[in-house]
Protein backbone atom coordinates (compact mmCIF):
# COMPACT_ATOMS: atom_id res chain seq x y z
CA UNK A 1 -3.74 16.26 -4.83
CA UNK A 2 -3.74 13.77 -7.47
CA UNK A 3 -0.24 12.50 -7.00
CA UNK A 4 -0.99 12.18 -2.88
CA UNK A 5 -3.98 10.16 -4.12
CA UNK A 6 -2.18 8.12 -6.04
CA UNK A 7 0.65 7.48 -3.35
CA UNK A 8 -1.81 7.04 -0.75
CA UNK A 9 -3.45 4.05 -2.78
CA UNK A 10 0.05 2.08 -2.45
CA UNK A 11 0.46 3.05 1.14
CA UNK A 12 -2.86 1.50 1.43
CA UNK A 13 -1.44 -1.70 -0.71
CA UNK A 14 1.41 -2.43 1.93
CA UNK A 15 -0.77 -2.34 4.73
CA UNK A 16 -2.61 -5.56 3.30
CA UNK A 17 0.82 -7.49 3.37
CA UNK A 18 0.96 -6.92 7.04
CA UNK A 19 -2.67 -8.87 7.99
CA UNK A 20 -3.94 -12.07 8.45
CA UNK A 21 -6.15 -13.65 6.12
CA UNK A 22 -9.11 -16.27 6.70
CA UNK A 23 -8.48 -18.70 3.55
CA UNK A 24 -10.63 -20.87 1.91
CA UNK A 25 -10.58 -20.64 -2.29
CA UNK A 26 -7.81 -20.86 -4.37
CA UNK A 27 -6.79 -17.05 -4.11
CA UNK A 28 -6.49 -16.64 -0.38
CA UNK A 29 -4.71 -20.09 -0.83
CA UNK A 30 -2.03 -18.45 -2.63
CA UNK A 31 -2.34 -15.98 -0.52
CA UNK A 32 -1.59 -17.51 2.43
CA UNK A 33 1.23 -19.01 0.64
CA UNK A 34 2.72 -15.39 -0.29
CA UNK A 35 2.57 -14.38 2.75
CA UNK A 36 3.78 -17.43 5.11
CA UNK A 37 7.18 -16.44 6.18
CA UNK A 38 7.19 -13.39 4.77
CA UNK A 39 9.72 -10.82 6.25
CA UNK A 40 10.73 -8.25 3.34
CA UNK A 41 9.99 -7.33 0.39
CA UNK A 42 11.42 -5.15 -2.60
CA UNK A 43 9.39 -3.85 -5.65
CA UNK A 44 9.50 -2.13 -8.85
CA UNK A 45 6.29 -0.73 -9.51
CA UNK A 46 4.22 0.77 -12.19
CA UNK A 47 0.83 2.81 -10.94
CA UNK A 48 -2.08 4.27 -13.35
CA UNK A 49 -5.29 6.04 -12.22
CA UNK A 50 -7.97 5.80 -15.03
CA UNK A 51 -11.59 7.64 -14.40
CA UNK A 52 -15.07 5.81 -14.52
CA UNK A 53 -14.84 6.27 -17.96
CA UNK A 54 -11.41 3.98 -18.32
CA UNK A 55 -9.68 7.01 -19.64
CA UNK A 56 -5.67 7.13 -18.03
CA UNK A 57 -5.23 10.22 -15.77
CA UNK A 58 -1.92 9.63 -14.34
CA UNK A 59 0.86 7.18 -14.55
CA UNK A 60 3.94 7.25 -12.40
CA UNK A 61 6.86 4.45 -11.37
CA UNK A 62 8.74 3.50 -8.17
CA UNK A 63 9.95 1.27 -6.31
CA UNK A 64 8.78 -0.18 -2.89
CA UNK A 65 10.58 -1.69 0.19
CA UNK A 66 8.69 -3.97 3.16
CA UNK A 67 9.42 -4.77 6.09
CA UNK A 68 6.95 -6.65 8.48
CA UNK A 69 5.32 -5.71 10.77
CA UNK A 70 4.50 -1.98 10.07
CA UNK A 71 7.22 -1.23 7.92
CA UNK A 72 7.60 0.47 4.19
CA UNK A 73 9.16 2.92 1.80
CA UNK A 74 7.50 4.00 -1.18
CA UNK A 75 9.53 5.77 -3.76
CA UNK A 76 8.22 7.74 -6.53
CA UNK A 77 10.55 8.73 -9.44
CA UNK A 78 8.82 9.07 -12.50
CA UNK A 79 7.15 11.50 -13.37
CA UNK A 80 7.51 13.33 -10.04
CA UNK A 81 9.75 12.59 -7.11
CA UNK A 82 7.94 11.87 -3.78
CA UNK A 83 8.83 9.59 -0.67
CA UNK A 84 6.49 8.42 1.54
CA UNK A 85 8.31 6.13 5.25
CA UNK A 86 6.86 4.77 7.67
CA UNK A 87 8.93 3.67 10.66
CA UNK A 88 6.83 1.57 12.92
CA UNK A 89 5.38 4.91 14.43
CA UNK A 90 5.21 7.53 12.04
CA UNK A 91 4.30 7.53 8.21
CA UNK A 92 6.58 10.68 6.85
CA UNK A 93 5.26 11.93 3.21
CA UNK A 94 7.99 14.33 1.39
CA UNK A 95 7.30 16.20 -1.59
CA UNK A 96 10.37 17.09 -3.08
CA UNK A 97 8.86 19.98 -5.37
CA UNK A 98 6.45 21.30 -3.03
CA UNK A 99 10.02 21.01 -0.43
CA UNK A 100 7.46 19.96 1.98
CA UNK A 101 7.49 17.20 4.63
CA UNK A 102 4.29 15.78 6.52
CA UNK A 103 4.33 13.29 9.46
CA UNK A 104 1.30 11.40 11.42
CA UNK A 105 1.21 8.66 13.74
CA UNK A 106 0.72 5.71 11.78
CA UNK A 107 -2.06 4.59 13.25
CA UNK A 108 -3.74 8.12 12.41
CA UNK A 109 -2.57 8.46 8.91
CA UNK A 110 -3.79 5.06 7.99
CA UNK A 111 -6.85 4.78 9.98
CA UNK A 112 -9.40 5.30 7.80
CA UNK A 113 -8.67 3.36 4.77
CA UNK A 114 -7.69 -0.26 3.31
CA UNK A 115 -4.15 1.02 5.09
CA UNK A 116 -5.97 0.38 8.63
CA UNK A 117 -4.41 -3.20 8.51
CA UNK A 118 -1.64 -2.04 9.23
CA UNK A 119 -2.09 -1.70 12.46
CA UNK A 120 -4.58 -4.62 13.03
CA UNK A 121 -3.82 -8.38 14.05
CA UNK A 122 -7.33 -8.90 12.69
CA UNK A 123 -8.10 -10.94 10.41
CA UNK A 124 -9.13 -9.29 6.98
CA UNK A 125 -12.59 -11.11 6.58
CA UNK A 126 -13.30 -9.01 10.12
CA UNK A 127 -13.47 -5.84 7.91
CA UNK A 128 -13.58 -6.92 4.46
CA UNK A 129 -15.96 -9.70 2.97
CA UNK A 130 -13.76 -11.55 0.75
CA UNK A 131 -15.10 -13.08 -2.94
CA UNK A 132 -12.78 -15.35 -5.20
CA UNK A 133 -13.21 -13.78 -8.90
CA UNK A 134 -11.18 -16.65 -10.37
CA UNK A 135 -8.49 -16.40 -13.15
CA UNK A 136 -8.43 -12.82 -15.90
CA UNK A 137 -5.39 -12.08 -17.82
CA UNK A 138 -3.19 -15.00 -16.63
CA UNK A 139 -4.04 -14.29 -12.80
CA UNK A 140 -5.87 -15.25 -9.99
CA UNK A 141 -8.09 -12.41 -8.12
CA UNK A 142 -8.96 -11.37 -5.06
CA UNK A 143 -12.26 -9.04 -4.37
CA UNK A 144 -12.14 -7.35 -1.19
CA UNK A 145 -15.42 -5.60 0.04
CA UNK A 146 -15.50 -2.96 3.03
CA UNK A 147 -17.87 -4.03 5.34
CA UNK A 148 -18.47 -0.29 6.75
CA UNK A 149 -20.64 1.35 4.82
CA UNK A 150 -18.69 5.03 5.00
CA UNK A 151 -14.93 3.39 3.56
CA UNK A 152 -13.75 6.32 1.34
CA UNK A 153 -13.42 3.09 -1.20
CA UNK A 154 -16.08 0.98 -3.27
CA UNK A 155 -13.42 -2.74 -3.20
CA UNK A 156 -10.11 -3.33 -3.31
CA UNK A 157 -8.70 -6.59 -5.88
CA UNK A 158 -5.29 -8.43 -5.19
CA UNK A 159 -3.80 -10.54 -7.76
CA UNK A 160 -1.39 -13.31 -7.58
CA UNK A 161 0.44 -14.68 -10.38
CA UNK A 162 1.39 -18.66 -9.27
CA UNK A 163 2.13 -17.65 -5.36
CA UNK A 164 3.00 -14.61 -5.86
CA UNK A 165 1.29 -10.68 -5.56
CA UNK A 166 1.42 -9.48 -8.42
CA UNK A 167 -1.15 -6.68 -8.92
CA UNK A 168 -3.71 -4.32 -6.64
CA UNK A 169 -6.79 -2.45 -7.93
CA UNK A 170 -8.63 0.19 -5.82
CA UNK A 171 -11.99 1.69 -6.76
CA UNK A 172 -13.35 4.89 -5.22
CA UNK A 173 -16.86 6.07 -4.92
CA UNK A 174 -16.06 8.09 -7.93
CA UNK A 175 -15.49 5.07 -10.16
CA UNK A 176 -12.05 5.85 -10.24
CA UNK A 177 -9.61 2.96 -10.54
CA UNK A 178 -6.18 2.49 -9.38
CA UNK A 179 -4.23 -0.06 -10.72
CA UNK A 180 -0.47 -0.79 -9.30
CA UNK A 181 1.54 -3.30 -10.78
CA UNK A 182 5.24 -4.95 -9.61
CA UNK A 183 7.88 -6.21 -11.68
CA UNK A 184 10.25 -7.24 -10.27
CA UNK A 185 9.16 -8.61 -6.93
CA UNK A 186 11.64 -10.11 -4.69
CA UNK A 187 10.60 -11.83 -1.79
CA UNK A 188 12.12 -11.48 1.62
CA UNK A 189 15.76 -10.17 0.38
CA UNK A 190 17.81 -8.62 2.92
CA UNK A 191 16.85 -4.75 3.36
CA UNK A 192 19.03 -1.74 4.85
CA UNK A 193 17.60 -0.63 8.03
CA UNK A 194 18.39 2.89 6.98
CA UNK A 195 15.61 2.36 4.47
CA UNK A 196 13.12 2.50 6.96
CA UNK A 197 14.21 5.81 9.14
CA UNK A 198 13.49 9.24 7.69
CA UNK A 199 15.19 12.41 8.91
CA UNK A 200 13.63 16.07 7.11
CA UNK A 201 16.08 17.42 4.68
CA UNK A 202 17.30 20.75 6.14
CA UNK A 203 15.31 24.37 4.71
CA UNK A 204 11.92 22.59 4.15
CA UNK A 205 8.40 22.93 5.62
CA UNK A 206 7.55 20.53 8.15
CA UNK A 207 3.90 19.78 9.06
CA UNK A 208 2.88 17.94 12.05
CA UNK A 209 4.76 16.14 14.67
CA UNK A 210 6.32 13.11 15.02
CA UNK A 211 5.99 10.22 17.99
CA UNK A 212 8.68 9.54 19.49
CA UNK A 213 9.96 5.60 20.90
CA UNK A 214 7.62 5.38 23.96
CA UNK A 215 4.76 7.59 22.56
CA UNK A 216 6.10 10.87 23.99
C-alpha cells in the first residue's frame, strides 16, 4: 500500500503538466513559461515520503516520460520495480512482485485527486486557489489549495528552478509529505510511441478492464 501511495502521488504530479494555469506572480509566470509549447517530457526522479513528524518512510527512484495531452509512464526501479501507463484511455498499474496488473479508465482512476487535471481543460485556479510562497532553497514555489473540502489531500507545492519544474510536494490529511524531485529534466525530446502503450505480460493477474478506442 505504501509503494501504490507513493506512485499514485507522481501520477497525480503529471496530471498538473497537462492544465492550464491562470498566472499572475512570479511562479505561475514561470510556470506558464514551462509549460508554453510543451509537448514531452523525460525525467529522472527521486521520491521520499516522510510522516508528520519529518521522519523518512520510504524512498524510491525512476524515471518518468510525458506526453501531452493525457499521456505518461512512470517507472519505478529502485527499491522495487513497478510501472504505472497511461494511454490516453486507460492508466495500467503493474506490480512486478505482486505479478499483478490493474487497469481503469483514466478518467476514473484519476478522478478524485490532484490527477483530475488530467482530464480537465480547466483552468487550475477553478479547483485549486493558488498562493505564491516566494523563493526557499534556491527555488521558486507554488502552493496549491483544493477548493473542495473532501480532497483526500491538505495542498499540493510545485517548484521551478529558473523556468523550469523542478520539484512537487503533496501533503495528506495525515501530515504526511511527499516530496518528488527530477534530475535530469529534458524538455520536449522526442519520445517512442511504444512508451506510451502497455500490453499485460503473459501468466499474471489482471484486474479490471480496459476501454477500448471508441469507448467500447
Amino acid at each position: 500500500m505504501m509503494k501504490k501511495f507513493m506512485a499514485l502521488s507522481l501520477v497525480a504530479l503529471t496530471s498538473l503538466l497537462f492544465t492550464p494555469l491562470l498566472y499572475a506572480g512570479e511562479g505561475q509566470q514561470r510556470m506558464e513559461a514551462f509549460l508554453d509549447g510543451l509537448t514531452t517530457i523525460k525525467a529522472g526522479f527521486v521520491q521520499t515520503l516522510n510522516n508528520a513528524s519529518g521522519e523518512l518512510i520510504e524512498k524510491s527512484e525512476g524515471v518518468m516520460a510525458v506526453e501531452r495531452p493525457g499521456k505518461f509512464r512512470l517507472q519505478y526501479e529502485n527499491p522495487y520495480e513497478q510501472l504505472y501507463v497511461a494511454d490516453g484511455r486507460n492508466i495500467w498499474m503493474y506490480d512486478r512482485d505482486l505479478e499483478q496488473v490493474s487497469v481503469k479508465p483514466q478518467s476514473e482512476a484519476l478522478g478524485s485527486t490532484p490527477a483530475l487535471l488530467l482530464s480537465t481543460t480547466e483552468p487550475m485556479a477553478t479547483n485549486f486557489e493558488i498562493r505564491e510562497l516566494g523563493e526557499h532553497e534556491g527555488l521558486v514555489w507554488l502552493e496549491l489549495n483544493p477548493r473542495e473540502a473532501d480532497s483526500n489531500f491538505d495542498f499540493v507545492k510545485l517548484a521551478l528552478e529558473g523556468d523550469l519544474l523542478r520539484a512537487m510536494e503533496m501533503v495528506d490529511g495525515f501530515g504526511q509529505t511527499t516530496r518528488l524531485y527530477f534530475d535530469p529534466l529534458v524538455r520536449n525530446p522526442t519520445l517512442d510511441a511504444a512508451l506510451f502503450q502497455f500490453t499485460p505480460p503473459a501468466g499474471v493477474d489482471v484486474i479490471g478492464e480496459p476501454v477500448s478506442v471508441g469507448g467500447e
